[in-house]
Protein backbone atom coordinates (compact mmCIF):
# COMPACT_ATOMS: atom_id res chain seq x y z
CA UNK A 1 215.04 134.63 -33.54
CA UNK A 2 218.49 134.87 -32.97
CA UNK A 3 220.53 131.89 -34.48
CA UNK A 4 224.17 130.44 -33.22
CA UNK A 5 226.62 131.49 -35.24
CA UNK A 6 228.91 128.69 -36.64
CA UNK A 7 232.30 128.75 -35.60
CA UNK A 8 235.74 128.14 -37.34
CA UNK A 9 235.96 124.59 -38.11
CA UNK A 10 232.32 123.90 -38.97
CA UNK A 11 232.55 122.30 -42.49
CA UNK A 12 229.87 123.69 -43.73
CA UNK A 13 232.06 127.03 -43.76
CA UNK A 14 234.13 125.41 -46.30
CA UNK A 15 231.24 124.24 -48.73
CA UNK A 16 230.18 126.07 -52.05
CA UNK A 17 226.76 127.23 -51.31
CA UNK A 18 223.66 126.36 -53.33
CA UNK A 19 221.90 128.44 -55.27
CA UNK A 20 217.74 128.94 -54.55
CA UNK A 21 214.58 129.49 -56.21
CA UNK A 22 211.71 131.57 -55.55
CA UNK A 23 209.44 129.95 -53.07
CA UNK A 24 212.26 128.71 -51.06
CA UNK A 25 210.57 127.69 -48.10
CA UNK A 26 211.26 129.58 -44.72
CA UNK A 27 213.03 132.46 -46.91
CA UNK A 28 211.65 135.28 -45.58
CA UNK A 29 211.92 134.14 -41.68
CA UNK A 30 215.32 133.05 -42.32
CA UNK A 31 216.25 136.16 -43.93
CA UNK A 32 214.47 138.52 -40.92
CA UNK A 33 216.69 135.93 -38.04
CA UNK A 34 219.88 136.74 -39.95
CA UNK A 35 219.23 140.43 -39.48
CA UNK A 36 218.75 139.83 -35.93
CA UNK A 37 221.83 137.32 -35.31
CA UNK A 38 224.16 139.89 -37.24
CA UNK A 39 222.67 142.65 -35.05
CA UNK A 40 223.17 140.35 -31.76
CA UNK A 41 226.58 139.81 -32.61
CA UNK A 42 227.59 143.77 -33.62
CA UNK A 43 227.99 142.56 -37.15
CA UNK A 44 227.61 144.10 -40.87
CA UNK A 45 227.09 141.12 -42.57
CA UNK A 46 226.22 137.58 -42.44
CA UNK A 47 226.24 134.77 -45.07
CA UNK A 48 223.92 131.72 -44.54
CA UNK A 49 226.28 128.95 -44.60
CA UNK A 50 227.67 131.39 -40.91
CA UNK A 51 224.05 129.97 -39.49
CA UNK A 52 224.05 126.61 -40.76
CA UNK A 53 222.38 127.08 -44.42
CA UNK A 54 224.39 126.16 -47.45
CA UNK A 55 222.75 128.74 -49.55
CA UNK A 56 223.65 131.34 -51.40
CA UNK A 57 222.30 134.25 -49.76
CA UNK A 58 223.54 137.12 -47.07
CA UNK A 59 222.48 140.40 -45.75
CA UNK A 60 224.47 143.11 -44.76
CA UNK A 61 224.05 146.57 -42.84
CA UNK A 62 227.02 148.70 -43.36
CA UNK A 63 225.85 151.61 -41.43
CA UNK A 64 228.32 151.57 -38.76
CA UNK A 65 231.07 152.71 -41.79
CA UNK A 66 228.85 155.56 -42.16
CA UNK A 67 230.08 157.89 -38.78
CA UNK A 68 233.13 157.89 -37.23
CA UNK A 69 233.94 156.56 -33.63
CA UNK A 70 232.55 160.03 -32.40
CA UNK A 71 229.30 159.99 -34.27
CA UNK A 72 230.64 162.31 -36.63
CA UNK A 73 229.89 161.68 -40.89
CA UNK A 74 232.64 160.27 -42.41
CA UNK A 75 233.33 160.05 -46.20
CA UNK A 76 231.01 156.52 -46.64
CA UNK A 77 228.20 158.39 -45.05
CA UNK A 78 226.47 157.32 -48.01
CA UNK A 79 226.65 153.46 -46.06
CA UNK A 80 224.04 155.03 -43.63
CA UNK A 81 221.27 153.58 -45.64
CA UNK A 82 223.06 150.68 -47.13
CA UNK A 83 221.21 147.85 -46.15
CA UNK A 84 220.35 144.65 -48.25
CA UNK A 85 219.59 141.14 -49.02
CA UNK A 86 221.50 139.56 -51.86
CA UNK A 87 220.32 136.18 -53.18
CA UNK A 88 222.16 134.03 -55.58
CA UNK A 89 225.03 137.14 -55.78
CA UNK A 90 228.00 136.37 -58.00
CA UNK A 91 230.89 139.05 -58.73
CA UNK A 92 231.19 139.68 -62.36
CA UNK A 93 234.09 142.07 -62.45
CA UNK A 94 236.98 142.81 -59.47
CA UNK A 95 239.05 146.10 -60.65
CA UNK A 96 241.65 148.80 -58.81
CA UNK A 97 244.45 148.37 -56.77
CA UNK A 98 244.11 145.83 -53.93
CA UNK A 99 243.84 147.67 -50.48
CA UNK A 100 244.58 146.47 -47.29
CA UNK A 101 241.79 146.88 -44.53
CA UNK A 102 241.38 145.19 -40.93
CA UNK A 103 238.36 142.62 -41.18
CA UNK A 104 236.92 140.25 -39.07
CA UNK A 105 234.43 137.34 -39.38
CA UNK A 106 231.62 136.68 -36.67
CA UNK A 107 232.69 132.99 -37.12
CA UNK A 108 236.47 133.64 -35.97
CA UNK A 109 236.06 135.97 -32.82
CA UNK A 110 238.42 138.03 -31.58
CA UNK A 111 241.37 137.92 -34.53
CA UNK A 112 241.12 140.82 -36.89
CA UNK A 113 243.66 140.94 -39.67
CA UNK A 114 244.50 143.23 -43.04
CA UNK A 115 242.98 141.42 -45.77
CA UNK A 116 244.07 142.71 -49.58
CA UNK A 117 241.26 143.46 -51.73
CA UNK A 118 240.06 145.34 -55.20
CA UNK A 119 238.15 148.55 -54.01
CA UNK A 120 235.43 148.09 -56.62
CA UNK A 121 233.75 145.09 -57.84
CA UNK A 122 230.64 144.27 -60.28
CA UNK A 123 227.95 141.71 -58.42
CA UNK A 124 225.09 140.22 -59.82
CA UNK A 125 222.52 139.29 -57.33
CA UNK A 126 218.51 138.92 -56.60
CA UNK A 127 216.77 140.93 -54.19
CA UNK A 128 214.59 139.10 -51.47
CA UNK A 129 211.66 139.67 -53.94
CA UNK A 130 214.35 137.82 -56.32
CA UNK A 131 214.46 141.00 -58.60
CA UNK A 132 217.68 140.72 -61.01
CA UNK A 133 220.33 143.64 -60.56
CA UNK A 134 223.81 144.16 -61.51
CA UNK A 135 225.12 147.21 -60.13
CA UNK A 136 228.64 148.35 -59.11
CA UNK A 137 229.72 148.79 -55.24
CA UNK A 138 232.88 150.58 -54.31
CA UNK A 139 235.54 150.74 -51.33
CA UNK A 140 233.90 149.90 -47.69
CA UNK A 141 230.46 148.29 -49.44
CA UNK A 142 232.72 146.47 -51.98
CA UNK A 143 234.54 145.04 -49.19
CA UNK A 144 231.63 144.07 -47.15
CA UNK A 145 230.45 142.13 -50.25
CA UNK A 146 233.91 140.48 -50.74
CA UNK A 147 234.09 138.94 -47.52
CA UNK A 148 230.23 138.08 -47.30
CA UNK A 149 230.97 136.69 -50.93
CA UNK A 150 233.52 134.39 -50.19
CA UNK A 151 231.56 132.40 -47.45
CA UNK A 152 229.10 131.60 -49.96
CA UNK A 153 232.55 130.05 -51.82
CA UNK A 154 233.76 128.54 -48.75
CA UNK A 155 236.37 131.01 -48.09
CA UNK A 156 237.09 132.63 -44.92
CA UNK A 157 239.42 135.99 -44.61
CA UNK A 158 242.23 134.03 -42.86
CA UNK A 159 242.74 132.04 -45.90
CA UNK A 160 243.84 135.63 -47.63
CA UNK A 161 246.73 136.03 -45.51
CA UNK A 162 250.12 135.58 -46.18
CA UNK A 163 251.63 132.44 -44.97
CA UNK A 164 253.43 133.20 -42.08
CA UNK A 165 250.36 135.07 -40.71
CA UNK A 166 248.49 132.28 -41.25
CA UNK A 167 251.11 129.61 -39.20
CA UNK A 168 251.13 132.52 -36.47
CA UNK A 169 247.25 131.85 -35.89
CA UNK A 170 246.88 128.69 -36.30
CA UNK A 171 246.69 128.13 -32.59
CA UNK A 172 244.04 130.47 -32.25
CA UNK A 173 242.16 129.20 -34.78
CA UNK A 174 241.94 125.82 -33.05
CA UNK A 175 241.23 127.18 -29.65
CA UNK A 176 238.17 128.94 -31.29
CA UNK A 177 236.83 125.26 -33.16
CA UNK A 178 237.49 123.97 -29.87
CA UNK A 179 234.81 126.54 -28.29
CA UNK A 180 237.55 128.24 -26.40
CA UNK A 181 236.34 131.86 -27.35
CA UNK A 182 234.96 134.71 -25.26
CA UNK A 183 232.43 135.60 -27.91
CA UNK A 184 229.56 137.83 -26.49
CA UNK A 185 226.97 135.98 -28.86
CA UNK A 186 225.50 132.46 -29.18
CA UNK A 187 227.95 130.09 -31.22
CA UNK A 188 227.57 126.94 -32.27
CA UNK A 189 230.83 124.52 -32.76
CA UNK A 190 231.38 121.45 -34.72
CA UNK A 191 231.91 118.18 -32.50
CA UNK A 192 235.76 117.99 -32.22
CA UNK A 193 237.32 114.34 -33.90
């Protein structure tokens, strides 16, 4: 089922997610309707907390880093087959020199910005069977991870940008809690006060 997606301004984008047990109940359906939201929406990941769940949990898909705009391999092809669940994921270790990279969030349509990050990072996480790993993830997966990451901390990319970037969207941030977007998938928007 495909979920709304919640938009900027919806505080529970700004809450620290919980952590969950095994048995959580609706896990696996929940997990399966984020796959198919992200998809909806032309996403590569998708935190809980973007579909209303203050949980710490996302999946990601970052196969479309794997070609180029022509179909063609690219470097990452390696992100052809890099899809997964991560429950309960915490970043251990950040290292290298921050790199800037476009992003954008399914919850902010339509502004994409160069966000700063480490290219490699050290996450600890479950698997959807809850399975412990710790494994290392590097340039276009490691950023994937950082930005899914942060939701789960209550941080959204536009909080990364320098200040005067920032005070330049401000208005468009507003317009988009205000439900004035032209998002091409379902969104859901907190009542404005």
């Amino acid at each position: 089922m495909i979920l709304p997606i919640r938009a900027y301004g919806d505080p529970i984008l700004k809450k620290v997610a919980a952590d969950i047990e095994p048995g959580h109940p609706g896990l696996k359906q929940l997990i399966a309707d984020m796959y198919e939201t992200m998809y909806a929406a032309s996403g590569v990941g998708l935190a809980a907390p973007q579909v209303g769940e203050s949980i710490r949990l996302f999946v990601v898909d970052c196969s479309p880093f794997a070609e180029d705009e022509d179909g063609n391999p690219t470097e990452d092809a390696h992100l052809k087959d890099f899809k997964k669940v991560f429950i309960n994921p915490y970043i251990v270790e950040e290292e290298g020199e921050e790199w800037a990279f476009e992003e954008g969030c399914l919850s902010i349509p339509g502004i994409r910005e160069d966000v700063e990050r480490q290219p490699k990072i050290v996450m600890q996480y479950m698997d959807e069977d809850f399975k412990e790993h710790e494994e290392t993830f590097e340039g276009y997966a490691a950023r994937v991870l950082q930005h899914e990451h942060d939701h789960l901390d209550g941080i959204l990319f536009t909080e990364l940008l320098p200040p005067l970037r920032k005070r330049m969207l401000k208005g468009k941030l507003r317009d988009i809690s205000h439900g004035k977007t032209d998002a091409k998938y379902k969104m859901r928007f907190a009542p404005v006060k």
